[in-house]
PDB file of N, CA and C in Angstrom:
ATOM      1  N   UNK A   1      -1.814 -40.342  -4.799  1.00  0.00           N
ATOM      2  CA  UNK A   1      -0.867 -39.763  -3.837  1.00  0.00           C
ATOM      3  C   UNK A   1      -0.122 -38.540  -4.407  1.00  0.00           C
ATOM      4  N   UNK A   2       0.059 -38.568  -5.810  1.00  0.00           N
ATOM      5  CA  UNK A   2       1.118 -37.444  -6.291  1.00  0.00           C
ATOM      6  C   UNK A   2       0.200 -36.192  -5.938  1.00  0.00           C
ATOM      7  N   UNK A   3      -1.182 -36.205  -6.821  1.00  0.00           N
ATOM      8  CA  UNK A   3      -2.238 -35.033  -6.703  1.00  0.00           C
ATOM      9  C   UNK A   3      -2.039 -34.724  -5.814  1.00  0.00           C
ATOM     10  N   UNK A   4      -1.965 -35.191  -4.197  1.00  0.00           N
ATOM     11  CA  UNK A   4      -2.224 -34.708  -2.991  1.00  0.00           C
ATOM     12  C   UNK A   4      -1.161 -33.851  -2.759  1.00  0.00           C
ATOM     13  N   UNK A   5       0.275 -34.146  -3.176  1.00  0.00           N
ATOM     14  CA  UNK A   5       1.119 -33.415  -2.829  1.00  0.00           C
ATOM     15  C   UNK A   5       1.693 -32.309  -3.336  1.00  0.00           C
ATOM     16  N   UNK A   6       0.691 -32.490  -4.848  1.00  0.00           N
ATOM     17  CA  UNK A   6       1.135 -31.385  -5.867  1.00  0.00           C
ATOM     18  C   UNK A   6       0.166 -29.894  -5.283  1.00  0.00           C
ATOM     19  N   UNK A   7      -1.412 -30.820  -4.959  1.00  0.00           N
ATOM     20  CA  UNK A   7      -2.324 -29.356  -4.690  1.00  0.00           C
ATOM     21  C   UNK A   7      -2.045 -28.890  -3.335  1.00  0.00           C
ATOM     22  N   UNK A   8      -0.981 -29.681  -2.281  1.00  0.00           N
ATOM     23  CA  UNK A   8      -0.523 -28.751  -1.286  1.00  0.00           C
ATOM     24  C   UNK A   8       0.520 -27.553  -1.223  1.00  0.00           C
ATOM     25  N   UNK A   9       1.379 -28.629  -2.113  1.00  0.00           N
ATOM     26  CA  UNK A   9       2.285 -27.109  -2.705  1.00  0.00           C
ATOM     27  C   UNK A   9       1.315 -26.131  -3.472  1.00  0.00           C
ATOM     28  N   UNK A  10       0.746 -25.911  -4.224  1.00  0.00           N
ATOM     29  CA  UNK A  10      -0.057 -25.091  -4.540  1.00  0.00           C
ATOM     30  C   UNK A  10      -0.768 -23.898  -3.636  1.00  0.00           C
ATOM     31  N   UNK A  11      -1.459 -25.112  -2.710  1.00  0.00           N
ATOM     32  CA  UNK A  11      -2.028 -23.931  -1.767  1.00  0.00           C
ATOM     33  C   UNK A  11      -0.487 -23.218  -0.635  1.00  0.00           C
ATOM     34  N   UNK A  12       0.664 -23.958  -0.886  1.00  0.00           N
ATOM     35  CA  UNK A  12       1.579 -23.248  -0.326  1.00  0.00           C
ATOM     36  C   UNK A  12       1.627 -22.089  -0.985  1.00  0.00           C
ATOM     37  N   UNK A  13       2.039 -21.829  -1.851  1.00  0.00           N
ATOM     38  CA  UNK A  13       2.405 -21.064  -2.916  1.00  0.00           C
ATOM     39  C   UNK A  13       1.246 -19.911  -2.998  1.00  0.00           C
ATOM     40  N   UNK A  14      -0.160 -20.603  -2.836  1.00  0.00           N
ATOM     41  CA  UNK A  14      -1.224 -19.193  -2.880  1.00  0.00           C
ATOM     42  C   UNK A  14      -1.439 -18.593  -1.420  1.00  0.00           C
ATOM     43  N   UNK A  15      -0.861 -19.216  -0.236  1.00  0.00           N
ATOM     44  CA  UNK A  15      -0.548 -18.466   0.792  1.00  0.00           C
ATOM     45  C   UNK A  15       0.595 -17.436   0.546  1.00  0.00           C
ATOM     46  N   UNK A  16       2.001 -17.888   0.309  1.00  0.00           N
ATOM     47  CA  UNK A  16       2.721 -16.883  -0.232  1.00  0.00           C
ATOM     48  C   UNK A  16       2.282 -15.678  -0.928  1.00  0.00           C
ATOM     49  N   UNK A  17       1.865 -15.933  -2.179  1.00  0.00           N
ATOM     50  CA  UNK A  17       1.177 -14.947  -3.178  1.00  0.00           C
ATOM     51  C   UNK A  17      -0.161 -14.250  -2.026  1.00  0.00           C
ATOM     52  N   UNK A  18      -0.635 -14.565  -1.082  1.00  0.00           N
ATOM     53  CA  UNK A  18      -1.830 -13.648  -0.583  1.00  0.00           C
ATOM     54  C   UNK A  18      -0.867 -12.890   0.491  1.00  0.00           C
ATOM     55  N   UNK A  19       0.605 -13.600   1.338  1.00  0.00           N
ATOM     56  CA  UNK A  19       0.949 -12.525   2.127  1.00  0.00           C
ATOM     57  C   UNK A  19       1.587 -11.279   1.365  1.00  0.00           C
ATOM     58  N   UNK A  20       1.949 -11.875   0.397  1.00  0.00           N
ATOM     59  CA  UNK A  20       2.873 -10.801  -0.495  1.00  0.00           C
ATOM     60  C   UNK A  20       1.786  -9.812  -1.053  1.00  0.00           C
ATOM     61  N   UNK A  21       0.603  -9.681  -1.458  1.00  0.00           N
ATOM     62  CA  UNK A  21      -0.101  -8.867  -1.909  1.00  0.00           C
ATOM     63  C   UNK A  21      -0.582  -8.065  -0.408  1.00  0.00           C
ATOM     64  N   UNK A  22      -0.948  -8.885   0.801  1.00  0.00           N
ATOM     65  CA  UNK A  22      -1.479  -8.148   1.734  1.00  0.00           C
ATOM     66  C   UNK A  22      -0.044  -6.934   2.328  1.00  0.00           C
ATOM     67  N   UNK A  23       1.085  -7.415   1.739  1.00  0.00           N
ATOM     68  CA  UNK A  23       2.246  -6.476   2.233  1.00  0.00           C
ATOM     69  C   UNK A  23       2.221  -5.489   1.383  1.00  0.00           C
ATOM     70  N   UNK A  24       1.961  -5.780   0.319  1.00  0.00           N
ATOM     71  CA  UNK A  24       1.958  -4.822  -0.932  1.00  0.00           C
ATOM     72  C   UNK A  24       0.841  -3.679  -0.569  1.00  0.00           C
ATOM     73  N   UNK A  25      -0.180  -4.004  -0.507  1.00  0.00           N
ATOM     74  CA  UNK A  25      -1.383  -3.463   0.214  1.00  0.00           C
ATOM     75  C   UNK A  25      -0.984  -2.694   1.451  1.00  0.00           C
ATOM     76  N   UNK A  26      -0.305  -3.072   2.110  1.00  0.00           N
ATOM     77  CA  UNK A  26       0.047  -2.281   3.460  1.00  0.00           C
ATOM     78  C   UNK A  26       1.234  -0.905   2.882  1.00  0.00           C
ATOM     79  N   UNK A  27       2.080  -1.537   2.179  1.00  0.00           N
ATOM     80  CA  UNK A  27       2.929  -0.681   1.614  1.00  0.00           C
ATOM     81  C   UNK A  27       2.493   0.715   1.183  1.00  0.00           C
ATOM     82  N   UNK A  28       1.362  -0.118   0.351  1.00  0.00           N
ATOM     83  CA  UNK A  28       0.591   1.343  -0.686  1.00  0.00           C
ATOM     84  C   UNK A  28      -0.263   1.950   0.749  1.00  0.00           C
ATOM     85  N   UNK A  29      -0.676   1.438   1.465  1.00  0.00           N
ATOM     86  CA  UNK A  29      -1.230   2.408   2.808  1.00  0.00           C
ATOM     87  C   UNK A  29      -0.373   3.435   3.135  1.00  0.00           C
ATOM     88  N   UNK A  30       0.716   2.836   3.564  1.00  0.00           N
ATOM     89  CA  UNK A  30       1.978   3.685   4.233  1.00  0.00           C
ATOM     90  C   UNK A  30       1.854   4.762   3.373  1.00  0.00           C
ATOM     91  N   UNK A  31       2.506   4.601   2.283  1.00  0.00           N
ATOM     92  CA  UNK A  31       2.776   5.680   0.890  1.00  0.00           C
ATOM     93  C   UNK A  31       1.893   6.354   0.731  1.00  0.00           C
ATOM     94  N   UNK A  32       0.448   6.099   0.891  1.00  0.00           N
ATOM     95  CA  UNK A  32      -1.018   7.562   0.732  1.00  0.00           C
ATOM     96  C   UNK A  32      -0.894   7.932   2.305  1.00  0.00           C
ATOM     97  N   UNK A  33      -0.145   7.367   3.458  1.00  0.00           N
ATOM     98  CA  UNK A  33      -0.581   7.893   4.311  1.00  0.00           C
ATOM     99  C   UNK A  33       0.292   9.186   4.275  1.00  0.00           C
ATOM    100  N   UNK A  34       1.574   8.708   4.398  1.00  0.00           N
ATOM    101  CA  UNK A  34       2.922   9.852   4.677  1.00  0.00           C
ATOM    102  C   UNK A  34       2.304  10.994   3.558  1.00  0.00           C
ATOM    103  N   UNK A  35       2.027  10.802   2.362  1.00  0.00           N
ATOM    104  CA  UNK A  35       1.414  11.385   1.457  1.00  0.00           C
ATOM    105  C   UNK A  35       0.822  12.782   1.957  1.00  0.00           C
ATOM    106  N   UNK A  36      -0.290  11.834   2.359  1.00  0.00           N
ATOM    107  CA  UNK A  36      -1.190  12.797   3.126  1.00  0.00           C
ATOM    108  C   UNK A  36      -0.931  13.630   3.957  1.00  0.00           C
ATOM    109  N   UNK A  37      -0.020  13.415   5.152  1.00  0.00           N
ATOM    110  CA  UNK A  37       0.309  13.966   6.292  1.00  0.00           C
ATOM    111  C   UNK A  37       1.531  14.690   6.309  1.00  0.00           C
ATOM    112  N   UNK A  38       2.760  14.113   5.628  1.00  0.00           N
ATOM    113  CA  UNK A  38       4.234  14.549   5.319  1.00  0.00           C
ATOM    114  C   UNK A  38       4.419  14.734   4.167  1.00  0.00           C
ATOM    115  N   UNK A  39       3.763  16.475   3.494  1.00  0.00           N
ATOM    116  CA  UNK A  39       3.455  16.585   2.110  1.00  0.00           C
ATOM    117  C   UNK A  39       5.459  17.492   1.583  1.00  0.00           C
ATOM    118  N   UNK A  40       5.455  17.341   0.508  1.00  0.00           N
ATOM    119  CA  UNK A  40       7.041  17.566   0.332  1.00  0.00           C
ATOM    120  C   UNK A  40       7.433  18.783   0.669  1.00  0.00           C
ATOM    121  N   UNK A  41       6.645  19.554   0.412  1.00  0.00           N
ATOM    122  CA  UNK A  41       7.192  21.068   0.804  1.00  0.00           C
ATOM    123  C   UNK A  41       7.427  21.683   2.078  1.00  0.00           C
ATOM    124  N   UNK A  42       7.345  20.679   2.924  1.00  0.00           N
ATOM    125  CA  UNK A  42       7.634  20.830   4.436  1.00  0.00           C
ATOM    126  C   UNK A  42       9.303  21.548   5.083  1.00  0.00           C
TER     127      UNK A  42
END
């Protein structure tokens, strides 16, 4: 019974860790996009 409840928190925890990288990932999109399009010397 413990195992069961230990490897669910786990996979809690690697859901967390995959939204947080897919935000991270979106982040760094944003940042090459504006990049690209809204260059500083504007």
């Amino acid at each position: 019974m413990p195992s069961k409840n230990k490897a669910k928190g786990i996979s809690k925890r690697m859901k967390k860790m995959q939204e947080f990288e897919k935000r991270l990932q979106e982040r760094d999109f944003e940042r090459a996009f504006f990049r690209e399009f809204w260059p500083d010397n504007i």
